[in-house]
C-alpha atoms as a PDB file:
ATOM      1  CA  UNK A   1      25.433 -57.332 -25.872  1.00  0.00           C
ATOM      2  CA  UNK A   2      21.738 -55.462 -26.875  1.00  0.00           C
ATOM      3  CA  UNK A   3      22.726 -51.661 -27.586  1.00  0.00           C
ATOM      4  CA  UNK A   4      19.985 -49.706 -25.464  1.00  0.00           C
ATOM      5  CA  UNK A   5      18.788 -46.872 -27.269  1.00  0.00           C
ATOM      6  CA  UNK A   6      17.520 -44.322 -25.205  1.00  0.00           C
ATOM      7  CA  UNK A   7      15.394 -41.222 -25.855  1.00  0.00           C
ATOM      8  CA  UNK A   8      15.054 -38.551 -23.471  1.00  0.00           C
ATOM      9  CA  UNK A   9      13.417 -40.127 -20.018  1.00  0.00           C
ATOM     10  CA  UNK A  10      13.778 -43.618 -20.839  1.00  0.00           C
ATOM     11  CA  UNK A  11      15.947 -45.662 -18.330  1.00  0.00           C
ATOM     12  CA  UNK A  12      18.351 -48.193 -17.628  1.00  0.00           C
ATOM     13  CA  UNK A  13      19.726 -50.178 -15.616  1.00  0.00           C
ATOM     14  CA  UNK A  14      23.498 -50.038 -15.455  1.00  0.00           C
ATOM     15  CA  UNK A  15      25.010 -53.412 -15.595  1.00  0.00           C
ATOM     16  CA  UNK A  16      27.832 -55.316 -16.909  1.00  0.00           C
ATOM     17  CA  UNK A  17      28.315 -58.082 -20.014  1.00  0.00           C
ATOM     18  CA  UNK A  18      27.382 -61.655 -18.605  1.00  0.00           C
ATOM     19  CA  UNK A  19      31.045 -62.432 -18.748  1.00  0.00           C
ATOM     20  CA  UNK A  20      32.454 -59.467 -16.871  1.00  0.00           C
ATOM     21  CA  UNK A  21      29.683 -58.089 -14.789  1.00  0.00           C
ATOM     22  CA  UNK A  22      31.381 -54.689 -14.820  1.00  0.00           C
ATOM     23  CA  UNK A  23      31.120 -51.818 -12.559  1.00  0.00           C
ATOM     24  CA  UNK A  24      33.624 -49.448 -14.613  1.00  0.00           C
ATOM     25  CA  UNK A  25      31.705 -47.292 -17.225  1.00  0.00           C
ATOM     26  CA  UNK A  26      32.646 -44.411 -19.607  1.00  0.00           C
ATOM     27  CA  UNK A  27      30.323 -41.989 -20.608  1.00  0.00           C
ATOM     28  CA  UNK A  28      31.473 -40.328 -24.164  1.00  0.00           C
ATOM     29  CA  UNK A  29      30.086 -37.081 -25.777  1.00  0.00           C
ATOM     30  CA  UNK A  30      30.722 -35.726 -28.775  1.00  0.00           C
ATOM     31  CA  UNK A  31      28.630 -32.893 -30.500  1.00  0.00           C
ATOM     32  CA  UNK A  32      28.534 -30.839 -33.813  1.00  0.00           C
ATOM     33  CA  UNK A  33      28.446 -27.126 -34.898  1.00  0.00           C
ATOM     34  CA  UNK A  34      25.851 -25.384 -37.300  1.00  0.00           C
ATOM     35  CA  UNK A  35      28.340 -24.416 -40.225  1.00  0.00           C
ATOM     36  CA  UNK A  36      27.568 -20.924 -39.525  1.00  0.00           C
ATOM     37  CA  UNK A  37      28.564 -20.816 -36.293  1.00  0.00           C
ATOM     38  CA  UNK A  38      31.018 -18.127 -34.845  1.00  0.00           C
ATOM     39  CA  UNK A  39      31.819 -21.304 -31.983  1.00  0.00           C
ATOM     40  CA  UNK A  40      33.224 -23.934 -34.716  1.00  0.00           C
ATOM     41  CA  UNK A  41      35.772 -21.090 -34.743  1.00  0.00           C
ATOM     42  CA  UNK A  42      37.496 -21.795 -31.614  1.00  0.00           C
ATOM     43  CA  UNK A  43      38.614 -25.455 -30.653  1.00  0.00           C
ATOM     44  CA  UNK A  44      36.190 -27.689 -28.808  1.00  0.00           C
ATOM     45  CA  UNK A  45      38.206 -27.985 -25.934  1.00  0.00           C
ATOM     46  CA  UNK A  46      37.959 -24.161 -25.139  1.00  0.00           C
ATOM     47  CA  UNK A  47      34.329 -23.984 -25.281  1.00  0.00           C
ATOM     48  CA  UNK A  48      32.334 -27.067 -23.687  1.00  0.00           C
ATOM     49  CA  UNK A  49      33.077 -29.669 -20.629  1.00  0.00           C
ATOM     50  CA  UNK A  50      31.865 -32.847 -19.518  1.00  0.00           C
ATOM     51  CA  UNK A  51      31.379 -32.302 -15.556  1.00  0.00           C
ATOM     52  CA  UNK A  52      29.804 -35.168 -13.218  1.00  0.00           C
ATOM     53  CA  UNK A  53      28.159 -34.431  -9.752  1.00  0.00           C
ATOM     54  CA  UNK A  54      27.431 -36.539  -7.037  1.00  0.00           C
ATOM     55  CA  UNK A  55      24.516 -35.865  -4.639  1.00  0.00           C
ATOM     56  CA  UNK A  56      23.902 -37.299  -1.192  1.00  0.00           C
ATOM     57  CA  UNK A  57      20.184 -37.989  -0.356  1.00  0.00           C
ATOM     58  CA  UNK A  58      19.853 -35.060   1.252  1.00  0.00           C
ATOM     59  CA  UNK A  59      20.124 -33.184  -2.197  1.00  0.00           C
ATOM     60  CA  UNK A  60      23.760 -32.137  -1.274  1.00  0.00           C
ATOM     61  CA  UNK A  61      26.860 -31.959  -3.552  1.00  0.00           C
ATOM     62  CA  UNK A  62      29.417 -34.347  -2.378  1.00  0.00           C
ATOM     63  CA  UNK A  63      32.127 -35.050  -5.003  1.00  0.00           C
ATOM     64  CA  UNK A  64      32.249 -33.420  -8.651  1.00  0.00           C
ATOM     65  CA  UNK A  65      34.925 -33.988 -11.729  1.00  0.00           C
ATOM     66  CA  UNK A  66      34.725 -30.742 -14.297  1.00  0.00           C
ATOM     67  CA  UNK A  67      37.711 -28.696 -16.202  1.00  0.00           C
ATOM     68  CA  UNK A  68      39.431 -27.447 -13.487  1.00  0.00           C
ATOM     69  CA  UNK A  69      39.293 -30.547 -11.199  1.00  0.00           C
ATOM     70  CA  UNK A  70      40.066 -33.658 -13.156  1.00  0.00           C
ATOM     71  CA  UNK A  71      39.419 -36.687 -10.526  1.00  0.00           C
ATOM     72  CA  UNK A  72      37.272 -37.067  -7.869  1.00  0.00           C
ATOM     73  CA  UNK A  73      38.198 -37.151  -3.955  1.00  0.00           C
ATOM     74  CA  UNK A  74      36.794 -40.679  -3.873  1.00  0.00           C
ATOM     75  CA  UNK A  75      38.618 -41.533  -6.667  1.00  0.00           C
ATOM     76  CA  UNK A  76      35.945 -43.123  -8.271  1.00  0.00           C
ATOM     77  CA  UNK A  77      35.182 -40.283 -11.422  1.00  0.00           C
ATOM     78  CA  UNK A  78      38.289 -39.458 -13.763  1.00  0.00           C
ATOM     79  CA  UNK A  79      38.568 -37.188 -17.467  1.00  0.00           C
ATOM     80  CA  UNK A  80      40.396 -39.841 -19.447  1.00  0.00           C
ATOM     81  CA  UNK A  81      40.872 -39.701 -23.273  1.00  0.00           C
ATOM     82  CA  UNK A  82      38.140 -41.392 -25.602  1.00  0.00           C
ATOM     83  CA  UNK A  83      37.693 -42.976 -28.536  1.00  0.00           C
ATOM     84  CA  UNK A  84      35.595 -45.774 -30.675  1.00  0.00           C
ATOM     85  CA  UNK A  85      36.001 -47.798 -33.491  1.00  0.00           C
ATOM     86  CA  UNK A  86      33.513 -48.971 -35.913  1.00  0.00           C
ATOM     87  CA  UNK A  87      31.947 -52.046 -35.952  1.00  0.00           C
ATOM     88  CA  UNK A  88      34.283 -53.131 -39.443  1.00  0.00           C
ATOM     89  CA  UNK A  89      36.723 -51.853 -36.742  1.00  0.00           C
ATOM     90  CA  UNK A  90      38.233 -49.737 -39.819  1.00  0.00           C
ATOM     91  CA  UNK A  91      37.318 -46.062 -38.168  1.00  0.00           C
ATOM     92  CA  UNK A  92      39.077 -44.529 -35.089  1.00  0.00           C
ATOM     93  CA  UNK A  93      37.254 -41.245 -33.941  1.00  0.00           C
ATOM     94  CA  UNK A  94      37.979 -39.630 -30.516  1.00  0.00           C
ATOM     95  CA  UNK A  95      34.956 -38.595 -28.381  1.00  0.00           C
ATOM     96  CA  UNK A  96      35.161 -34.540 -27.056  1.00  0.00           C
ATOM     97  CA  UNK A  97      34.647 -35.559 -23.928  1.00  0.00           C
ATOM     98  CA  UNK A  98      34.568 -38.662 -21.584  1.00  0.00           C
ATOM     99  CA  UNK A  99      34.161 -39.248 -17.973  1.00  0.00           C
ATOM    100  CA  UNK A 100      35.088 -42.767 -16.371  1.00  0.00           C
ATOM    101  CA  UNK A 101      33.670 -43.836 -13.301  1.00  0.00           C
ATOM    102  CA  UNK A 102      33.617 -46.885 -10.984  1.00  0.00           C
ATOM    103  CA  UNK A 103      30.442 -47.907  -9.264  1.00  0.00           C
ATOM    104  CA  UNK A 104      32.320 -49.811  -6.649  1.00  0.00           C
ATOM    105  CA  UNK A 105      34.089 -47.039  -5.367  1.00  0.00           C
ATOM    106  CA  UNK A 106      31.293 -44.491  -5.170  1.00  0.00           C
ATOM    107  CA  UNK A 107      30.918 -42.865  -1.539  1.00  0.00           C
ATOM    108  CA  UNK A 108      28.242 -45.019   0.166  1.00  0.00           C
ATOM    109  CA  UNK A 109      26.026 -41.966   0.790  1.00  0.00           C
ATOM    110  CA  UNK A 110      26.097 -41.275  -3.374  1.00  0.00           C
ATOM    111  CA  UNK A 111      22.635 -41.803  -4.088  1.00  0.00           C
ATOM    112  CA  UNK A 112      22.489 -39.786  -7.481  1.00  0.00           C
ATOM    113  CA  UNK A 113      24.290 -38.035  -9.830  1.00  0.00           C
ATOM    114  CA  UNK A 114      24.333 -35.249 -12.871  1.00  0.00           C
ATOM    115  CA  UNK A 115      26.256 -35.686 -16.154  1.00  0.00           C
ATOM    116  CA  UNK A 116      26.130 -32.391 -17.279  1.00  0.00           C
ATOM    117  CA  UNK A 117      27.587 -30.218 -21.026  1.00  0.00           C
ATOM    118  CA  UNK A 118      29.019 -26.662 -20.252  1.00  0.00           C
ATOM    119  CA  UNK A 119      30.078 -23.420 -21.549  1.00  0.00           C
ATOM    120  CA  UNK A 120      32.271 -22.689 -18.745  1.00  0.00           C
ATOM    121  CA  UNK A 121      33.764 -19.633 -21.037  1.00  0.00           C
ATOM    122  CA  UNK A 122      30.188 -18.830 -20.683  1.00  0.00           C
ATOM    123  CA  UNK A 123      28.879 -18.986 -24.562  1.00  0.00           C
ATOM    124  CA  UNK A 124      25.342 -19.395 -25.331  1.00  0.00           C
ATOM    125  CA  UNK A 125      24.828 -23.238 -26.955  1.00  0.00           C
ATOM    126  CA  UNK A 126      22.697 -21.546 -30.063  1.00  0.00           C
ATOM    127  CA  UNK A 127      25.817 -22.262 -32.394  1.00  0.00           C
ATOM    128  CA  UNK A 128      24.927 -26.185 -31.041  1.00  0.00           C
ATOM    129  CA  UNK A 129      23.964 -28.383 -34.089  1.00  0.00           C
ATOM    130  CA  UNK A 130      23.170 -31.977 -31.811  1.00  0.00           C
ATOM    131  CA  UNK A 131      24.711 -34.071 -29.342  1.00  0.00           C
ATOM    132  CA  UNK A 132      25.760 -38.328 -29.186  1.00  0.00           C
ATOM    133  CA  UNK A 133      26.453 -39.868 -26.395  1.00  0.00           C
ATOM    134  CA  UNK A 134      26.840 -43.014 -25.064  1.00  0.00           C
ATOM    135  CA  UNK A 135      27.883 -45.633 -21.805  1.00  0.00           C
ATOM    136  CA  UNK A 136      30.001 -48.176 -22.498  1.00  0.00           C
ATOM    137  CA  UNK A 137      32.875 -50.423 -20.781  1.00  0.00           C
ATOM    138  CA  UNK A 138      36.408 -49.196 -20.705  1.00  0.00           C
ATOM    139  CA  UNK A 139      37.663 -53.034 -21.708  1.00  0.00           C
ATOM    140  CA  UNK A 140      39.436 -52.679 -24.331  1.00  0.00           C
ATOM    141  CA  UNK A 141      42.342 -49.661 -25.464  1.00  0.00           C
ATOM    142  CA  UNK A 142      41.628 -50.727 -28.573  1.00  0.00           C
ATOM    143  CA  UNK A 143      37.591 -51.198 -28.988  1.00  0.00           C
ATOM    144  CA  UNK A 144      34.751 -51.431 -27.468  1.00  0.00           C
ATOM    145  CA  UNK A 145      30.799 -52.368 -27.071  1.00  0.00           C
ATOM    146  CA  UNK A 146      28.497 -49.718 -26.075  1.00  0.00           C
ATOM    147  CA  UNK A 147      25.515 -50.456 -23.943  1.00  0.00           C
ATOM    148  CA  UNK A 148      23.794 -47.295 -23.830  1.00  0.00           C
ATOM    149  CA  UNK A 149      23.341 -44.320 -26.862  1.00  0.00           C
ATOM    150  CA  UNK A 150      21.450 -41.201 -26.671  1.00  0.00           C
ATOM    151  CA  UNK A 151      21.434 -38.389 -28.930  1.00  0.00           C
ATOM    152  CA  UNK A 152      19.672 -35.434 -29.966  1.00  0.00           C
ATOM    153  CA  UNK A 153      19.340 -32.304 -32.145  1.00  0.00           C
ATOM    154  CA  UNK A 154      18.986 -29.272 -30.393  1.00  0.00           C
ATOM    155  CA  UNK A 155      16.151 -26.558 -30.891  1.00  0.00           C
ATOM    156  CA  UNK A 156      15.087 -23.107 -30.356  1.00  0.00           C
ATOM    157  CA  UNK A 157      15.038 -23.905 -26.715  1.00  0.00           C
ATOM    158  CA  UNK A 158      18.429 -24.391 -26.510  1.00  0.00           C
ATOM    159  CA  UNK A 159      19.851 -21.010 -28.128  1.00  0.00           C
ATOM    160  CA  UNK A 160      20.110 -19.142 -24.361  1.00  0.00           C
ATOM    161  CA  UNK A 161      21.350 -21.805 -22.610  1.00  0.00           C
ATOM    162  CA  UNK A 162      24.729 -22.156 -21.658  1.00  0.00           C
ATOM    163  CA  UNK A 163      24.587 -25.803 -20.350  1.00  0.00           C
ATOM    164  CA  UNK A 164      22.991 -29.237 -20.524  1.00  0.00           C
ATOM    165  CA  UNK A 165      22.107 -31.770 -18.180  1.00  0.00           C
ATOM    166  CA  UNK A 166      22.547 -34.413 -20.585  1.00  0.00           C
ATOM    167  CA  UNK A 167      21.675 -37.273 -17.859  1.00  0.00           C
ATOM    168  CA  UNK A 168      20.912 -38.450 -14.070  1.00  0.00           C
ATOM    169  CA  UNK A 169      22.289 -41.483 -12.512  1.00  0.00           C
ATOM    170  CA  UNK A 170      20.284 -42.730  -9.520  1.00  0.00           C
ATOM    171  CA  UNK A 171      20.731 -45.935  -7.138  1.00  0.00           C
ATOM    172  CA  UNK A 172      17.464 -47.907  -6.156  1.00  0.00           C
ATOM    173  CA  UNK A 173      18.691 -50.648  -3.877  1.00  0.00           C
ATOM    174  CA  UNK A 174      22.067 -51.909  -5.192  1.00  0.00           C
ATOM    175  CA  UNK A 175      21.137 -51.038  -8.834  1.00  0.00           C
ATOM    176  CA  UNK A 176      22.008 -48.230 -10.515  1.00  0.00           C
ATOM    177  CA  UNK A 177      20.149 -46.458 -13.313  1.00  0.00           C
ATOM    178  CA  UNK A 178      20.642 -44.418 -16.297  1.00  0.00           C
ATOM    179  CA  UNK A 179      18.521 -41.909 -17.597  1.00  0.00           C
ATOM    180  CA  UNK A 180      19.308 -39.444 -20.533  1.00  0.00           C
ATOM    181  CA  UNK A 181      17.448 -35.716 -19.667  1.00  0.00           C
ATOM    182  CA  UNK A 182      18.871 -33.271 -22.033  1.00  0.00           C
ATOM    183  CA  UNK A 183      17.382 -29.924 -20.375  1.00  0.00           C
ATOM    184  CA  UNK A 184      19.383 -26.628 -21.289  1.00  0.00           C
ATOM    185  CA  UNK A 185      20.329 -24.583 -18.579  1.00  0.00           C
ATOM    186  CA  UNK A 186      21.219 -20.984 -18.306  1.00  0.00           C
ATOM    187  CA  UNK A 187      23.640 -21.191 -15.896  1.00  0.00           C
ATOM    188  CA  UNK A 188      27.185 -21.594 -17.123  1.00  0.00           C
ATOM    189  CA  UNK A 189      28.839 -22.363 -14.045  1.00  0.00           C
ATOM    190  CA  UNK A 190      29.049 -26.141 -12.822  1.00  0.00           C
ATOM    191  CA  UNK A 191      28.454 -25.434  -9.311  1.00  0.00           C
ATOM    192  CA  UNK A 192      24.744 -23.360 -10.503  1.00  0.00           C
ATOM    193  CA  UNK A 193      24.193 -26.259 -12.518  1.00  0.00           C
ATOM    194  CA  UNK A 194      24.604 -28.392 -10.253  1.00  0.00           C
ATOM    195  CA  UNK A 195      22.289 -26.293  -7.943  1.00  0.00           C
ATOM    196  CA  UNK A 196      19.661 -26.429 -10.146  1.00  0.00           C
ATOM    197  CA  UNK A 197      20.292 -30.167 -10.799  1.00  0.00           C
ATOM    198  CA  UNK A 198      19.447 -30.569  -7.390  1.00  0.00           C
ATOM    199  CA  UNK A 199      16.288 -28.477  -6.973  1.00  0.00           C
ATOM    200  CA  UNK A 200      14.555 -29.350 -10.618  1.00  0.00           C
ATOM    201  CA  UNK A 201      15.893 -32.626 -11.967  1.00  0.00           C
ATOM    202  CA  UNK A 202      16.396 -34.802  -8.762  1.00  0.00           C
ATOM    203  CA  UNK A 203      14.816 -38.178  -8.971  1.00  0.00           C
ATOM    204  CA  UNK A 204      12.443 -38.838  -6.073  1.00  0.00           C
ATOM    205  CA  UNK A 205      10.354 -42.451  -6.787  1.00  0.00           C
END
């Protein structure tokens, strides 16, 4: 399987192996501190969150998954533990953050939704060296293939923000696509990001 390598607006089209034609993704984050800053001083799990929204088409917030609420209502959106290895399959390294989802079980009014990075302590991201992340099927406890990467290095813009919408997912037909955004936000909160998710980043064709 092709590894799609995506830059910020570039899309695709979320869809399984030929052999397995899954509908269960992961999307993994993991980012790194300037050495300097006063963040890298408290652990990673106290300062950002991986948060996923999803948005009727009416623009309205249906079902989220963030810190304080750890699976969905429509049990399709779970925090689970991550992790990759390399491809000489020597390397373990555990992602900061990862989100699991199931296409199949998505509410049939889900027509879009937000993968967002948070503060929710509220800290400004200018301590924020860059950001990976990546889709990829939860096959394997043991290894696995990505199918999408995405990453960036953050810049001035990014020093009053205290959130990023790192991505949109939006359903055309029965397909569903994946495109990587990485705007900062100044809203720590999930529920103002996800506000502003809906009134500046939602995908109209």
């Amino acid at each position: 399987m092709m590894v799609a390598k995506l830059s910020k607006g570039q899309k695709a089209v979320l869809q399984g192996t030929q052999n397995t034609q899954s509908n269960a993704w992961c999307i993994g984050v993991s980012w790194q501190f300037k050495p300097e800053s006063l963040l890298q001083k408290l652990p990673d799990h106290q300062t950002l969150d991986v948060s996923l929204g999803l948005f009727d088409e009416n623009k309205r917030l249906i079902d989220c998954v963030y810190y304080g609420k750890l699976g969905s209502k429509c049990g399709a959106i779970t925090h689970v533990q991550g992790y990759w290895v390399d491809q000489n399959n020597q390397n373990m390294k555990l992602d900061q953050g990862v989100l699991q989802f199931d296409l199949t079980k998505l509410p049939a009014q889900a027509v879009q939704a937000a993968f967002i990075l948070s503060s929710y302590e509220g800290y400004r991201l200018q301590g924020l060296n860059s950001i990976q992340a990546r889709v990829y099927e939860p096959a394997s406890h043991t290894a696995h293939k990505d199918f999408i990467q995405f990453d960036t290095s953050l810049d001035e813009s990014f020093q009053d923000s205290a959130s990023i919408i790192m991505a949109r997912m939006y359903r055309i037909d029965k397909k569903w696509m994946f495109e990587p955004l990485i705007k900062p936000i100044a809203q720590a909160k999930v529920n103002q990001v996800f506000d502003h998710f809906a009134s500046s980043y939602f995908y109209s064709s």
